[in-house]
Protein backbone atom coordinates (compact mmCIF):
# COMPACT_ATOMS: atom_id res chain seq x y z
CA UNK A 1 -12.81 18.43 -18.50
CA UNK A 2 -11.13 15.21 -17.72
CA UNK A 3 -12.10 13.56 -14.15
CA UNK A 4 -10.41 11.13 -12.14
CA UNK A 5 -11.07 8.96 -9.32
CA UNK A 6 -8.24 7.88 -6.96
CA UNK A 7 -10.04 4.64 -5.40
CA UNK A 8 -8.61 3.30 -1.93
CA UNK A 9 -9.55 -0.52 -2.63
CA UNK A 10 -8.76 -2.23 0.56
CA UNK A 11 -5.92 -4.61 1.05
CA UNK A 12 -7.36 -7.01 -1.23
CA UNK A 13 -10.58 -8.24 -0.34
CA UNK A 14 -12.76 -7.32 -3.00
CA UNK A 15 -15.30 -7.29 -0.17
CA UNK A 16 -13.95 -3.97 1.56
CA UNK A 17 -14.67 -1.72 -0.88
CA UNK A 18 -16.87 0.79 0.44
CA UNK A 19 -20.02 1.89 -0.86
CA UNK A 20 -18.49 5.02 -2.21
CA UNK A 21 -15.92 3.44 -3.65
CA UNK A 22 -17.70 1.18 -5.52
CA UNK A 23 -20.03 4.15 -6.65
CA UNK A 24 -16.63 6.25 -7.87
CA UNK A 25 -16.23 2.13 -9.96
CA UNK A 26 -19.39 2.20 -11.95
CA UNK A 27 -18.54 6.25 -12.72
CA UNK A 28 -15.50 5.07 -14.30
CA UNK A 29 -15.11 4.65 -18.52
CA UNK A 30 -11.24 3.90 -18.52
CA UNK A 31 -9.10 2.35 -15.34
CA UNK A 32 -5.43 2.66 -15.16
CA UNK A 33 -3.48 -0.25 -13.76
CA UNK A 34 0.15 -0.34 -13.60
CA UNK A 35 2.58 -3.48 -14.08
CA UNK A 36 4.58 -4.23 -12.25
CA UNK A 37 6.34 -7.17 -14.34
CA UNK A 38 5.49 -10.93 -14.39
CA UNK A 39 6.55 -11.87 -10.72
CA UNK A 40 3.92 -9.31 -9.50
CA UNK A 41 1.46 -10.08 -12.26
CA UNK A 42 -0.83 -11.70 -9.47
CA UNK A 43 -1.28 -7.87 -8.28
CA UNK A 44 -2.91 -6.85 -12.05
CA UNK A 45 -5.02 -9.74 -12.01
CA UNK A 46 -6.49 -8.94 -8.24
CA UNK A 47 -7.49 -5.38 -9.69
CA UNK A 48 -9.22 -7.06 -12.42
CA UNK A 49 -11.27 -9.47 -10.26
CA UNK A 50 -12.36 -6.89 -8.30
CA UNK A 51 -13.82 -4.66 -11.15
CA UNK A 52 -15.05 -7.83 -12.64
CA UNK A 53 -16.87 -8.18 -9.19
CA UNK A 54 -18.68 -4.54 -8.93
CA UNK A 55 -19.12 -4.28 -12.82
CA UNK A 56 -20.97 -5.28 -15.64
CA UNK A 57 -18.81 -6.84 -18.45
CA UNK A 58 -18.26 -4.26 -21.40
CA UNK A 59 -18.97 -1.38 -19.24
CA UNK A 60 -15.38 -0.13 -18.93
CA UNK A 61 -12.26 0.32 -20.54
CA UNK A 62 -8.87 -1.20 -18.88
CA UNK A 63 -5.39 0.44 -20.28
CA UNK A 64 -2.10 -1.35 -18.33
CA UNK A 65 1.75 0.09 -18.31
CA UNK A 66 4.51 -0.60 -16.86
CA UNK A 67 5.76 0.54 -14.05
CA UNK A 68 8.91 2.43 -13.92
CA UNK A 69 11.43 0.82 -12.32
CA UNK A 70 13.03 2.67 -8.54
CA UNK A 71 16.59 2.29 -7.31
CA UNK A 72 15.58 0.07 -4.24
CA UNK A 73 19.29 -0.16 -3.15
CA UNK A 74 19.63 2.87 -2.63
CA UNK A 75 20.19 4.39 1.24
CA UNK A 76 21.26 6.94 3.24
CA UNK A 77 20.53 10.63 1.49
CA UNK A 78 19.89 9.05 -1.85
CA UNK A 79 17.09 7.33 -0.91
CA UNK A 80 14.94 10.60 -1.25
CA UNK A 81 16.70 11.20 -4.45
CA UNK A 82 15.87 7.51 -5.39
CA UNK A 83 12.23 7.78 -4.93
CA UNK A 84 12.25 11.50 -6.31
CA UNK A 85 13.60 10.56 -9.42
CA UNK A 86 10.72 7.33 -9.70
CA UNK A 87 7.93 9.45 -8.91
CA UNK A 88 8.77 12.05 -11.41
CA UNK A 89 8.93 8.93 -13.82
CA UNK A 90 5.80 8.19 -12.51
CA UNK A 91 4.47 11.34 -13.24
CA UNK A 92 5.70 11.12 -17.02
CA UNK A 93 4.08 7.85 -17.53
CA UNK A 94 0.94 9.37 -16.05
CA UNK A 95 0.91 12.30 -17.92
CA UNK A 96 0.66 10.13 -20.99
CA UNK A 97 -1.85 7.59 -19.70
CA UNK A 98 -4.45 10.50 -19.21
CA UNK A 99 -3.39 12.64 -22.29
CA UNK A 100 -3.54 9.71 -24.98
CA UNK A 101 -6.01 7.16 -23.41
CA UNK A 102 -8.51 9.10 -21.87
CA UNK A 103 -11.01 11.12 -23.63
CA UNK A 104 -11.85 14.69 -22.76
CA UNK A 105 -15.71 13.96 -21.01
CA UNK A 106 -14.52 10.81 -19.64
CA UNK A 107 -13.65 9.35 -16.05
CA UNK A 108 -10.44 7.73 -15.10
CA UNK A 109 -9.68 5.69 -12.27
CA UNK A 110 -6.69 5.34 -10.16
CA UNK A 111 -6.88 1.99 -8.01
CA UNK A 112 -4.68 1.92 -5.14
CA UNK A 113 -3.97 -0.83 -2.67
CA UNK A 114 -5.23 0.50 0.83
CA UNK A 115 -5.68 3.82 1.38
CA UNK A 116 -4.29 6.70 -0.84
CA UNK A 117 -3.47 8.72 1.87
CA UNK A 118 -1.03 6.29 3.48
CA UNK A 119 2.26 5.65 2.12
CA UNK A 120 1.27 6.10 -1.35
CA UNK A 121 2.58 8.23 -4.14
CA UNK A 122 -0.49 8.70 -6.31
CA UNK A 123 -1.76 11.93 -4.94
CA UNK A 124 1.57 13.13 -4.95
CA UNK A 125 2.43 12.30 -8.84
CA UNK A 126 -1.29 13.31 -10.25
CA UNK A 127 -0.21 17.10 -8.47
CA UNK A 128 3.23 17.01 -10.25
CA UNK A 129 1.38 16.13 -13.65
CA UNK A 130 -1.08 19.28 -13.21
CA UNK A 131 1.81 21.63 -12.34
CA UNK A 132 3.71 20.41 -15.58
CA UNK A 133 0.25 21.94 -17.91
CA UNK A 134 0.61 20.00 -20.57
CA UNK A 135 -2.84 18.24 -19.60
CA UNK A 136 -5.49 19.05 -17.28
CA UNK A 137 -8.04 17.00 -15.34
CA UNK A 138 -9.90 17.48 -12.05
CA UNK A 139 -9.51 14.44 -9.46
CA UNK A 140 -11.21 13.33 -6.40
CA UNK A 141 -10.07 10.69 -3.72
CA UNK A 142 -12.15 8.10 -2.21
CA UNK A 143 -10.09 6.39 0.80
CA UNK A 144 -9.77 2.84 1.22
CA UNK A 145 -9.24 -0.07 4.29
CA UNK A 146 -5.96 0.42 4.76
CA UNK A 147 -3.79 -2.58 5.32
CA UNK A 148 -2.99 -1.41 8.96
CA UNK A 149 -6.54 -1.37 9.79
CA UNK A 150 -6.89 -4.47 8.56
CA UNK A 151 -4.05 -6.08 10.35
CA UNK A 152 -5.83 -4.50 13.41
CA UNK A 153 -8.96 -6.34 12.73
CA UNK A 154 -7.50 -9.43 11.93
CA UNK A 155 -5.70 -9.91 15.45
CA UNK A 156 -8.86 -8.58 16.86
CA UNK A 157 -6.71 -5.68 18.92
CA UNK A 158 -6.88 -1.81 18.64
CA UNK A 159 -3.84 0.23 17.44
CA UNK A 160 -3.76 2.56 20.46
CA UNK A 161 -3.79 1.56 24.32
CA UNK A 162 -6.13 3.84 26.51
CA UNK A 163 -4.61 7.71 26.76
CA UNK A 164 -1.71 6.14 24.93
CA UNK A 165 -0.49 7.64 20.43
CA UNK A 166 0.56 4.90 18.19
CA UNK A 167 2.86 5.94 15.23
CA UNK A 168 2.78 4.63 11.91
CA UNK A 169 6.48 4.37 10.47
CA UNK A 170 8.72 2.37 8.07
CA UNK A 171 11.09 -0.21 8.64
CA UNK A 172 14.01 2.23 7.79
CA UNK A 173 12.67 4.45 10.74
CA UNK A 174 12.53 1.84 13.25
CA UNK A 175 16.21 0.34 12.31
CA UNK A 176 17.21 3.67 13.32
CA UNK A 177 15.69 3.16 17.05
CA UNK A 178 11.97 2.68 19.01
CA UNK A 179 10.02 5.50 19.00
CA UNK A 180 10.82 6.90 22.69
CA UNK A 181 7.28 8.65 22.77
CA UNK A 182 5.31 5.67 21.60
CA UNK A 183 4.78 2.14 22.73
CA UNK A 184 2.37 1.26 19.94
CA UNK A 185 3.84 1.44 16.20
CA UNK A 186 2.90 0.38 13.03
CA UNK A 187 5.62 -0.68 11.16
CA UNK A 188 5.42 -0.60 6.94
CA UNK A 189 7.76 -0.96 4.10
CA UNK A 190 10.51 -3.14 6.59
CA UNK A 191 11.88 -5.69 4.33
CA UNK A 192 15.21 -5.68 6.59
CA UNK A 193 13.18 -7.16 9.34
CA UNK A 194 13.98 -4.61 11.47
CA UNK A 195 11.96 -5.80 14.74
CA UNK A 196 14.30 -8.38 15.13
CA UNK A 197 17.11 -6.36 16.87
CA UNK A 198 14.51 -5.84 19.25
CA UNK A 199 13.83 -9.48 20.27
CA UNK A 200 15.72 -9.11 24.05
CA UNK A 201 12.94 -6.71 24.85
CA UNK A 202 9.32 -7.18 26.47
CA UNK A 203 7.29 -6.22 22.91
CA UNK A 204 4.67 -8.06 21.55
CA UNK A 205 4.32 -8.14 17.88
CA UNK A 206 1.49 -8.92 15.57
CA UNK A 207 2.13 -9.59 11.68
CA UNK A 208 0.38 -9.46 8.79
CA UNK A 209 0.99 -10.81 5.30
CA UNK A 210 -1.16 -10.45 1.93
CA UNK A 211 -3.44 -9.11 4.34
CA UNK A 212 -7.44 -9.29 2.76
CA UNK A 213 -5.98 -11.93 0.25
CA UNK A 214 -6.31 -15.66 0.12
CA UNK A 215 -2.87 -15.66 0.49
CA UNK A 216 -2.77 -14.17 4.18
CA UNK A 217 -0.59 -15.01 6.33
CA UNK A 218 -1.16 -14.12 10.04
CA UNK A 219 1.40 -14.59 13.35
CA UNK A 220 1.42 -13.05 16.86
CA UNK A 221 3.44 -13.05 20.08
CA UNK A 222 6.60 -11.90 21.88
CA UNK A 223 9.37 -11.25 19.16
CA UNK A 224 11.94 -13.60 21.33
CA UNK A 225 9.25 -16.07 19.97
CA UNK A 226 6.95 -15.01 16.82
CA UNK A 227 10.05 -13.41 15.35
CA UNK A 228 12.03 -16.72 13.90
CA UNK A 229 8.80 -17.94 12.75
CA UNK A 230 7.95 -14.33 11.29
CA UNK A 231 11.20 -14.69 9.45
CA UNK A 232 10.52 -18.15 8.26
CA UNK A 233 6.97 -17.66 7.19
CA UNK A 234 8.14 -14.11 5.25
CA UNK A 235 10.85 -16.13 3.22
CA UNK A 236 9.30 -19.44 2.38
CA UNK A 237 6.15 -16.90 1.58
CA UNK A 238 8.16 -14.91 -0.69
CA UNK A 239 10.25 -17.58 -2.03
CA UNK A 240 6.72 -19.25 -3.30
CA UNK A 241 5.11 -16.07 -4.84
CA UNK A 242 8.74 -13.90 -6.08
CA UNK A 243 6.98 -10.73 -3.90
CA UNK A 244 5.17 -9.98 -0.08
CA UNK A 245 3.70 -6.93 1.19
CA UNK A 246 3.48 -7.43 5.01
CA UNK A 247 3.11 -5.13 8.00
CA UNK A 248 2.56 -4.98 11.75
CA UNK A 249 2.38 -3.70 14.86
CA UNK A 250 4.98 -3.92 17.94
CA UNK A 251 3.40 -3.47 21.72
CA UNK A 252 5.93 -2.36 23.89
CA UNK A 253 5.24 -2.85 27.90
CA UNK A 254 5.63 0.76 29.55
CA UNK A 255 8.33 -0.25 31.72
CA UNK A 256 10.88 -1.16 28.99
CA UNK A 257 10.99 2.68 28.05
């Protein structure tokens, strides 16, 4: 039967792979790496310096598609429907990847940015393909350095305070208001800047750009004064490259609850 590995690879560094990970590489004959078109070619070409960094030239097979394209306008109720609909194309495109490019005793590979068990669809399509029957495989997951625990390291802080949760939520989410049963969050996927209507408040926030890539960015303080030079950085960074994947963590001091 087909096999597949879904490899967590870190937030960039070809350097935090783990062991295992880089084990689940060299079992590998055919890798799958989407595009995602020529602004966020950069993204391709990271995934291909890092095999080219584990493996031996001419030992595996690399097959690219394109991505489909998701209604990122979208809000409100159809936002589910949005991202529905995307990874159900997702799944399509998958289903075809495995089914015409990989052979039936070989070993596919999945690479995905951080960890696949944190805000990632992979897992998620590869089940929709096997309920559709039309191919079958059997898949592992190796997890990965996930971009928050990198951001973590990076500002040399914890995520939690002592007897204290942190939560780990999107930009969306937080528009919406602070978590009133956390004072630690992890905030991904917030390209509305949404910490900033919470500058007038005693939070600390620590920020994280192209985290693990030579490209990263790094920025740290109250929001009344890391947040216009957040904003600054994230748009003269984006403006540069034509894409950013950032994320961080707001403190909140007790008392402000």
């Amino acid at each position: 039967m087909r096999s597949i590995h879904v490899i967590g690879i870190g937030a960039g560094d070809p350097d935090q792979l783990t062991l295992q990970a880089v084990r689940a590489l060299r079992s590998t004959d055919v890798f799958f790496v989407l595009d995602k078109g020529e602004v966020k070619a950069d993204l391709a070409g990271l995934r291909r310096h890092l095999l080219e960094t584990h493996l031996p030239e001419g030992t595996y097979r690399v097959v690219e598609a394109r991505d489909p394209e998701r209604d990122r306008g979208a809000g409100g109720a159809a936002y589910s429907s949005a991202v529905g609909d995307w990874r159900s194309a997702r799944a399509g495109l998958f289903e075809r990847l495995i089914a015409e490019e990989l052979g039936e005793d070989e070993s596919g590979a999945f690479l995905v940015w951080g960890d696949p068990a944190l805000y990632d669809s992979t897992l998620g399509v590869l089940e929709e393909v096997l309920e559709r029957g039309s191919v079958s495989f059997a898949y592992d997951v190796v997890p990965g350095i996930s971009s928050v625990s990198s951001l973590a390291a990076r500002h040399r802080t914890g995520l939690n305070r002592v007897a204290r949760p942190v939560q780990i939520t999107t930009g969306r989410r937080l528009a919406e208001g602070f978590p009133a049963d956390a004072d630690d969050v992890v905030v991904m996927l917030d390209a509305q800047l949404a910490f900033r209507r919470y500058a007038d408040q005693d939070i600390d926030i620590y920020w994280g750009a192209y985290l693990g890539t030579p490209d990263e960015i790094l920025d740290s303080g109250p929001i009344a004064e890391a947040g216009p030079r957040i904003e600054r950085l994230r748009t003269e960074a984006r403006e540069r490259k034509g894409w950013i994947m950032d994320t961080y963590l707001l403190r909140r001091n007790p008392g402000e609850r």
